[in-house]
Protein backbone atom coordinates (compact mmCIF):
# COMPACT_ATOMS: atom_id res chain seq x y z
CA UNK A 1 -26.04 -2.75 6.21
CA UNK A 2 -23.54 -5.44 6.23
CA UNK A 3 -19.93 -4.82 7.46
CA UNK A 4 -17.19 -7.02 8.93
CA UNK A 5 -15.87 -6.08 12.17
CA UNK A 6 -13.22 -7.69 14.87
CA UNK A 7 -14.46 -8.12 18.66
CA UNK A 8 -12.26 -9.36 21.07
CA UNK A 9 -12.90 -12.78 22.56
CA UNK A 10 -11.05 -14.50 25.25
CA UNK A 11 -7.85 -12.15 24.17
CA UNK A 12 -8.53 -12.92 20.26
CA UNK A 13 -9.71 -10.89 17.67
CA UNK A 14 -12.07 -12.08 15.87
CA UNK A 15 -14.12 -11.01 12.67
CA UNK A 16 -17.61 -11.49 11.86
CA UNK A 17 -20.40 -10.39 9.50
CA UNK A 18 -22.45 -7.91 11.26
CA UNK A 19 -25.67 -6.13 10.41
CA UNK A 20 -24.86 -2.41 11.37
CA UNK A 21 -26.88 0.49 11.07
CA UNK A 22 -26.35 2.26 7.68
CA UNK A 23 -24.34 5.67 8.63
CA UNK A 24 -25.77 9.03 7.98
CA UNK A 25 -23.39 11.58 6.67
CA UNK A 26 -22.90 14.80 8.38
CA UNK A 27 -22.51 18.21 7.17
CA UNK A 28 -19.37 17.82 4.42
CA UNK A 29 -19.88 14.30 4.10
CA UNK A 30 -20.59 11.95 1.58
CA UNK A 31 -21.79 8.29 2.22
CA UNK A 32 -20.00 5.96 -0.40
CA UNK A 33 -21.27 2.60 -1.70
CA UNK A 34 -18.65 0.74 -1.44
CA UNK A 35 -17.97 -1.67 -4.40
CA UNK A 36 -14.56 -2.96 -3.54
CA UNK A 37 -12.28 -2.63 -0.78
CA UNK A 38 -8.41 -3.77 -0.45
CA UNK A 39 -7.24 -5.91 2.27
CA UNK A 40 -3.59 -5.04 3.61
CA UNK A 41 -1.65 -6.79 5.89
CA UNK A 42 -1.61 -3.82 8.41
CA UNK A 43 -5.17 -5.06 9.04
CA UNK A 44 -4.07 -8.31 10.00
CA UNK A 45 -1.66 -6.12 12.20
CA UNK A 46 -4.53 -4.23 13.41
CA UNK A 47 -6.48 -7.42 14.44
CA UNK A 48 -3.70 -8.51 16.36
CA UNK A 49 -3.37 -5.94 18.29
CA UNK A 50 0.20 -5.22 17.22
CA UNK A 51 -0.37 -1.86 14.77
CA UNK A 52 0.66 1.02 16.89
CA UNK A 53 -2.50 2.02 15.75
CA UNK A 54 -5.27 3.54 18.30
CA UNK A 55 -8.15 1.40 17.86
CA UNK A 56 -11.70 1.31 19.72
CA UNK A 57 -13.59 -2.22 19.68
CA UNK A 58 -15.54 -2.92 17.56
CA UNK A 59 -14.17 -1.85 14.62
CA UNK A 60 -14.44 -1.98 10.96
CA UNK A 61 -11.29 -2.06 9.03
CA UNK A 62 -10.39 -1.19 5.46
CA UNK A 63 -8.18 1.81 4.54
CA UNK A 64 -8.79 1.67 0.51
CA UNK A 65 -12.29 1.70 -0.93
CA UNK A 66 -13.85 3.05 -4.00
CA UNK A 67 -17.61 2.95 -5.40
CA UNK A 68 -20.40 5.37 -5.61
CA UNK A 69 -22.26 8.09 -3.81
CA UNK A 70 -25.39 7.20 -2.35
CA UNK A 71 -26.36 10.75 -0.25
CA UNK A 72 -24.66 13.97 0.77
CA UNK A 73 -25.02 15.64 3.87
CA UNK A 74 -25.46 18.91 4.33
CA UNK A 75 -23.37 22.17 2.61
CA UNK A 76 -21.04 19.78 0.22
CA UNK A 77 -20.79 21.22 -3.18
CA UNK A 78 -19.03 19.62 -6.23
CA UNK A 79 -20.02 16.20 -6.09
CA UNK A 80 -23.28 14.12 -7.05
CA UNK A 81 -25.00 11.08 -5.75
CA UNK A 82 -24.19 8.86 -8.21
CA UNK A 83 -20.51 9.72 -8.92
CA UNK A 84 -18.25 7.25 -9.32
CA UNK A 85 -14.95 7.96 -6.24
CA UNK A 86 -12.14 6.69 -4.60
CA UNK A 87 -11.99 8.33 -1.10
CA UNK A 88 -7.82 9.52 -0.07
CA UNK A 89 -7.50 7.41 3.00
CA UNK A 90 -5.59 9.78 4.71
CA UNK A 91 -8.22 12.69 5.85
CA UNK A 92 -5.60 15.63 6.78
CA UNK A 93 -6.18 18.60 8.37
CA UNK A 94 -5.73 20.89 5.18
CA UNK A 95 -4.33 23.68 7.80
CA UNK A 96 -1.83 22.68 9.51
CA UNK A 97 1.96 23.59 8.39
CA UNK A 98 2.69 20.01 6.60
CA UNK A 99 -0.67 20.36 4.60
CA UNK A 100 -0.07 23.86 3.90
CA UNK A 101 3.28 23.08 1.81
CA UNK A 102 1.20 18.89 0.56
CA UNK A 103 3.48 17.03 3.43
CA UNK A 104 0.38 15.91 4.05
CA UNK A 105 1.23 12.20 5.65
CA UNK A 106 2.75 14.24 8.45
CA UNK A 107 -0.33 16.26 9.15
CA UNK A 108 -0.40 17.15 12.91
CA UNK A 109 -3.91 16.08 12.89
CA UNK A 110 -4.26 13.03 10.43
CA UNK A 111 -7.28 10.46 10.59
CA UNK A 112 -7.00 7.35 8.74
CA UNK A 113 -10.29 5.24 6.74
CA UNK A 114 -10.31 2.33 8.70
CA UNK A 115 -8.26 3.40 11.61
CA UNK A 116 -9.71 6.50 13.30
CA UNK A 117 -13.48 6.13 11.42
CA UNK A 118 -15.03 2.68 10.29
CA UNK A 119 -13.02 1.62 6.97
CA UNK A 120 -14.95 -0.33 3.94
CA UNK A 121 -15.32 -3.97 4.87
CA UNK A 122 -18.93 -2.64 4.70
CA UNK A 123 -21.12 -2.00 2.45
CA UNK A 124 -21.48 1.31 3.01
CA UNK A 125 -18.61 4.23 4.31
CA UNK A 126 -18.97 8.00 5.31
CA UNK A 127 -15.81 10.03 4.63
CA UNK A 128 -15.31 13.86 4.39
CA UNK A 129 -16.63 14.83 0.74
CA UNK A 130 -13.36 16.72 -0.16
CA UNK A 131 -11.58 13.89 0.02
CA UNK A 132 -13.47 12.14 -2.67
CA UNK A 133 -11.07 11.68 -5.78
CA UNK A 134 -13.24 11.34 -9.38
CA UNK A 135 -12.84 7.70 -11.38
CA UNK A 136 -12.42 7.89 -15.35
CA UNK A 137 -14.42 5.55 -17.15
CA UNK A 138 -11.36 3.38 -17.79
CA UNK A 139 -10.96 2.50 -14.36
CA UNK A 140 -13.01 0.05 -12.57
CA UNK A 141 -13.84 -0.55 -8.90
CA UNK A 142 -11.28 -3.06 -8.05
CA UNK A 143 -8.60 -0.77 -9.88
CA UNK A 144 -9.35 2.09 -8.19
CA UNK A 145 -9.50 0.58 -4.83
CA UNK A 146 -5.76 -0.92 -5.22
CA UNK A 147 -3.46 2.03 -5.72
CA UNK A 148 -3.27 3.92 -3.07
CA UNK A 149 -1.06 2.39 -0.55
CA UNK A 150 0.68 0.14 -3.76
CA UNK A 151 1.47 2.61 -6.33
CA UNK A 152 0.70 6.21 -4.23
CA UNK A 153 3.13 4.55 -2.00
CA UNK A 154 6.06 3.40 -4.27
CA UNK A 155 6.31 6.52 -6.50
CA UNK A 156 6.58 9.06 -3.34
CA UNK A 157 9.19 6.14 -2.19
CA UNK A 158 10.90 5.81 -5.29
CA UNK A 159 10.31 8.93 -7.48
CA UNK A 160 10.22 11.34 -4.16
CA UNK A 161 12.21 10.06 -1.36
CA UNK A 162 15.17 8.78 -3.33
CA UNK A 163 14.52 9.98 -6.98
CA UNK A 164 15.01 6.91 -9.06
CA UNK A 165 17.32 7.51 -12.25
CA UNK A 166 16.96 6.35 -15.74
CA UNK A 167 18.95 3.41 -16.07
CA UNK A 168 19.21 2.95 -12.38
CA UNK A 169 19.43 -0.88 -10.72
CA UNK A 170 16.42 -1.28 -8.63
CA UNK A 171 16.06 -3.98 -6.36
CA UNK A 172 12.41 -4.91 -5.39
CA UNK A 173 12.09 -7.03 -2.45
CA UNK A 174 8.80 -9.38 -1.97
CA UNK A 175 7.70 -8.76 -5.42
CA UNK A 176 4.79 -10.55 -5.36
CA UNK A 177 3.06 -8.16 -2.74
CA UNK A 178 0.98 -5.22 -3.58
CA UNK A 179 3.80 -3.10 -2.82
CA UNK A 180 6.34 -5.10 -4.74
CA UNK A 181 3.98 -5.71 -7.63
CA UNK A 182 3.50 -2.10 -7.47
CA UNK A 183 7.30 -1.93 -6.90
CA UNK A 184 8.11 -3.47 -10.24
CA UNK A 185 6.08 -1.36 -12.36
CA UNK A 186 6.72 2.32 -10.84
CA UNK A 187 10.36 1.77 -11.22
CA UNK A 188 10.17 0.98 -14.83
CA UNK A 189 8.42 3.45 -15.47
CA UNK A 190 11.10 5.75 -14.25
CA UNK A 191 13.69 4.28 -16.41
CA UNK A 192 14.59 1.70 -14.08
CA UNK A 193 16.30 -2.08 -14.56
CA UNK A 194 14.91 -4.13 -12.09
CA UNK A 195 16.02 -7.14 -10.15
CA UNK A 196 12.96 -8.51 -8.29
CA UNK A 197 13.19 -10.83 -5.04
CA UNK A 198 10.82 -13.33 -3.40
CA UNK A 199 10.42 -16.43 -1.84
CA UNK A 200 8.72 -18.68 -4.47
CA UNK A 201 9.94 -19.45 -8.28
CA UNK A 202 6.77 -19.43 -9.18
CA UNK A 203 6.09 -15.50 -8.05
CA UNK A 204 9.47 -15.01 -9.69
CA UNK A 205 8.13 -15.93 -13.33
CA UNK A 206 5.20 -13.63 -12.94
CA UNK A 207 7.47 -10.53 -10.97
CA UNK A 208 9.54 -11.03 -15.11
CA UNK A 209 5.48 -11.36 -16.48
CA UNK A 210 5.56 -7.84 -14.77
CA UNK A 211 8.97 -6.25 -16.57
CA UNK A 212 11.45 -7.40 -14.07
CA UNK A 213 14.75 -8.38 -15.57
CA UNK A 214 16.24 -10.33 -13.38
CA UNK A 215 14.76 -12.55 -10.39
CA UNK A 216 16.36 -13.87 -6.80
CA UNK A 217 14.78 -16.27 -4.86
CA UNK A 218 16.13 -15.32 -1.02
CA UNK A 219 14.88 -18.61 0.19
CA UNK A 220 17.64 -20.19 -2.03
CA UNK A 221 19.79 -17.51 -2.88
CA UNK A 222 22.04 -15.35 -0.95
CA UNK A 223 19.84 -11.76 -1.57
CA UNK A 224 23.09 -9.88 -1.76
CA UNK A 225 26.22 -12.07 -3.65
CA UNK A 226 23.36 -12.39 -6.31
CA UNK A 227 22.13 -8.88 -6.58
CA UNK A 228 25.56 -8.17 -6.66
CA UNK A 229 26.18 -10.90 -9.52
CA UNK A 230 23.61 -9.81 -11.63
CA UNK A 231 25.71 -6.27 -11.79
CA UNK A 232 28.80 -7.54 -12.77
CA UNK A 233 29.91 -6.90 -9.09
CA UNK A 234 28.59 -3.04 -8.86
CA UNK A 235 24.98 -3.66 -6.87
CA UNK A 236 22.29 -2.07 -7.14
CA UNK A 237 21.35 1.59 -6.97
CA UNK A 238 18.05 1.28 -4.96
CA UNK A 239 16.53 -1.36 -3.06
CA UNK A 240 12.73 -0.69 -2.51
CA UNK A 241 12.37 -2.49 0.65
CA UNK A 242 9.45 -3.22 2.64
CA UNK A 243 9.55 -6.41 4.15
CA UNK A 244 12.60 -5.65 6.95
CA UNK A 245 14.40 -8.35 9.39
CA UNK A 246 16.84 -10.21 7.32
CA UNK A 247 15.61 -9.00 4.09
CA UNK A 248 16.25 -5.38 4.87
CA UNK A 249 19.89 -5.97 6.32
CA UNK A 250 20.83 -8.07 3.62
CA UNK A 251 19.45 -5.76 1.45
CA UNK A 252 22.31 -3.31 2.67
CA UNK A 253 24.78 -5.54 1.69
CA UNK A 254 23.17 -5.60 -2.30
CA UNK A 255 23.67 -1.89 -2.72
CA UNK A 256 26.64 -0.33 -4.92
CA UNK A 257 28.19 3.03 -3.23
CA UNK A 258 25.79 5.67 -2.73
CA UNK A 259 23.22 3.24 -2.95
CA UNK A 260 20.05 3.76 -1.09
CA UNK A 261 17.78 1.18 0.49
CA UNK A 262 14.32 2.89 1.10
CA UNK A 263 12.16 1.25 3.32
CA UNK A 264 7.68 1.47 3.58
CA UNK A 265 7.66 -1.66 5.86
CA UNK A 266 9.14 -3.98 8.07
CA UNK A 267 6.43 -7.07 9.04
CA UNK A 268 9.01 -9.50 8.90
CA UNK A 269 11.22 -7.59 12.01
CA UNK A 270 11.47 -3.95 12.59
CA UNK A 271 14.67 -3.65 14.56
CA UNK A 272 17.72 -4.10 12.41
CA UNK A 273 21.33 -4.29 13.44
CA UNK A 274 23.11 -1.88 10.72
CA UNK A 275 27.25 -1.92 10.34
CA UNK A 276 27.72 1.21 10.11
CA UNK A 277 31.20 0.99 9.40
CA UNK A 278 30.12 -0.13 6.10
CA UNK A 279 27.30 2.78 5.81
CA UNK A 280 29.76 5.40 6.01
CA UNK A 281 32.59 3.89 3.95
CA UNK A 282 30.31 3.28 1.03
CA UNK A 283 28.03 6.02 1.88
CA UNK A 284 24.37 4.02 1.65
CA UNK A 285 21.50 5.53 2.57
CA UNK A 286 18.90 4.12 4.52
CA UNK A 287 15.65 6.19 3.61
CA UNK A 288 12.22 5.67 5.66
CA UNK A 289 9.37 6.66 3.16
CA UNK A 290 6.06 7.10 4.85
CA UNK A 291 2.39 6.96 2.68
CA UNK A 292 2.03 9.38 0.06
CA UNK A 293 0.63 13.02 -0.42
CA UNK A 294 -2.46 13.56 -2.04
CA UNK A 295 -1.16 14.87 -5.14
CA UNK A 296 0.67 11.82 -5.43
CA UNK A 297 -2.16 9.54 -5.23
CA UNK A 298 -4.10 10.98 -7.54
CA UNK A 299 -1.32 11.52 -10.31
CA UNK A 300 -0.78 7.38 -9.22
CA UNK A 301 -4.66 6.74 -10.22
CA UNK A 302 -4.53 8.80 -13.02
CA UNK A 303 -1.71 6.76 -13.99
CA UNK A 304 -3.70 3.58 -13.64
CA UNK A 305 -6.76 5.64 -15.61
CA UNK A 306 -4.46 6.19 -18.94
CA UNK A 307 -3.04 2.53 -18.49
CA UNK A 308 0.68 2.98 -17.50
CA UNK A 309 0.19 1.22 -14.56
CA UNK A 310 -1.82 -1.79 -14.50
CA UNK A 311 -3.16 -3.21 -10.50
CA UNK A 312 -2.39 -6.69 -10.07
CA UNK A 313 -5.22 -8.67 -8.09
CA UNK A 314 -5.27 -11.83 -6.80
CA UNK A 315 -8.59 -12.25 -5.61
CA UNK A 316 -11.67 -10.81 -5.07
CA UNK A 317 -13.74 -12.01 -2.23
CA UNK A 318 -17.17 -11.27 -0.36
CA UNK A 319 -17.25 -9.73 2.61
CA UNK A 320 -18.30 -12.96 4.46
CA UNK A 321 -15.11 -14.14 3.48
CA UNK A 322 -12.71 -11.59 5.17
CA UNK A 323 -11.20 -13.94 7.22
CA UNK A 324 -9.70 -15.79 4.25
CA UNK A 325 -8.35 -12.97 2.71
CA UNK A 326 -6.65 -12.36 6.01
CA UNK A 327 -5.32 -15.70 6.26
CA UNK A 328 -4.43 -15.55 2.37
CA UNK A 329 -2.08 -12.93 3.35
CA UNK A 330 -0.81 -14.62 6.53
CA UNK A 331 0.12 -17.50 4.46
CA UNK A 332 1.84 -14.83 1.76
CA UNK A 333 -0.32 -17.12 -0.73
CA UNK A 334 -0.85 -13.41 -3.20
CA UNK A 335 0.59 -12.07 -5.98
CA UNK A 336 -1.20 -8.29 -5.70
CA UNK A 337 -3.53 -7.11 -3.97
CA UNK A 338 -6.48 -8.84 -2.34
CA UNK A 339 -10.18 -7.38 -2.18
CA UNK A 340 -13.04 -7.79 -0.86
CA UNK A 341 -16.26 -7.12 -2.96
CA UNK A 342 -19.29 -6.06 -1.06
């Protein structure tokens, strides 16, 4: 089979279009087909070398896939070559403490597709056959394959970790990301007003495509006088923040009194210098929201399945072309989510 992976050369990662044995699944396992596969900008973290992440060279990246099962291995029940899936990419223990009460991103024992096992810049992918979620009709490949860290991620941030109100401000910083366009959408459907940010006008007019009602431009603008602006003064209730650096701490500065800033990401810088005179008078919150459970992904594709949320993708690409999706989102050219299409 064909599958992308990064070698290191003369201290640089570098990706190329391999011919690779075809895995064999094991007993419990399924081997997917994949049909499309998201590319996130952890990857590109991954590929430099700067994840946190253990890694062992070569390796195949690509945390979100979904397509169809080719074979099962031995003693799996419940599923049939053929079936139409979306694997979770987090594969938890199921009996530790944190999966026994669905914490399951905190799972003492937690392997991630494309991290710990080869991901789905391939054509083919072996994953654990419980951990195959069912498509509806409705949905097709490239939908199913861009929800789980986008929406799955935003509603346990927003409708989990800080429980978004009806009628609540929410600011949503680098809308035009798979997490922001995600952002946008999952707040609304709460009840939300939104204020989305990003760098570019022309994202802007697509974030208010998207339900956003009102837009900053933090290239231009001061993120916080004109958050605060756009409330007559107040600020915002929520910022759903994943970008971090300047953004983030600026971000504080947007939020009315016990206003939360909730944060999935921080590419941009991840140490921050807080006042925390300010935190405590106005009592913000600064919430870290990690992944999502399992329950909440698949209520998120469901979601997608009956058509309240809607994936935005920028591109689809093949997998020889993996190294332009990476340097699409390097150059934060997107607006969504980038895949590649075996």
């Amino acid at each position: 089979m064909r599958a992308v992976r990064f070698h290191s050369y003369g201290g640089r990662n570098v990706l190329r279009v391999e011919e690779v044995p075809t895995p064999e699944p094991g007993p419990g396992e399924a081997l997917v087909r994949v049909r499309a596969c998201a590319v996130n900008h952890v990857d590109i973290d991954m590929r430099e070398g700067i994840s946190r992440l253990p890694l062992s060279l070569p390796h195949t990246l690509g945390f979100e896939i979904a397509g169809e099962v080719a074979e099962l291995g031995p003693d799996v029940e419940d599923v049939a070559v053929g079936e139409r899936v979306a694997p979770l990419y987090q594969i938890h223990c199921r009996e530790c403490e944190w999966c026994r009460v669905g914490q399951h991103m905190h799972c003492e024992q937690i392997t991630m597709l494309g991290v710990h096992s080869p991901g789905g810049y391939a054509e083919y992918a072996v994953v654990p056959a419980w951990a195959l979620v069912p498509l509806a009709p409705s949905l097709t490949f490239e939908q199913a394959a861009a929800i789980q860290t986008t929406f799955a991620t935003v509603w346990h941030a927003l409708a989990t970790r800080v429980r978004v109100d009806e009628g609540a401000w929410v600011l949503v910083n680098a809308a035009g990301s798979g997490v922001g366009t995600a952002g946008i959408q999952v707040a609304k459907l709460l009840g939300a007003r939104v204020i989305a940010s990003a760098g570019s006008d022309e994202k802007l007019a697509r974030a208010r495509a998207l339900g956003a009602e009102e837009t900053v431009n933090y290239r231009v603008d001061d993120l916080a006088a004109r958050a605060r602006e756009l409330t007559d003064g107040r600020g915002v209730d929520v910022v759903m923040e994943s970008v971090g650096g300047d953004v983030l701490a600026a971000s504080l500065g947007a939020l009315a009194k016990n206003g939360s800033v909730v944060t999935v990401g921080a590419h941009a810088g991840e140490v921050v210098p807080v006042d925390v005179i300010l935190l405590f008078r106005h009592q913000w919150s600064l919430v870290g929201s990690v992944r999502a459970t399992a329950e909440e992904i698949r209520h998120c594709i469901d979601l997608v399945a009956d058509g309240r949320l809607t994936p935005v993708i920028h591109a689809t690409l093949p997998l020889e072309a993996a190294a332009e999706a990476h340097r699409i989102l390097e150059a934060r050219e997107q607006f969504g989510k980038v895949l590649l299409v075996p």
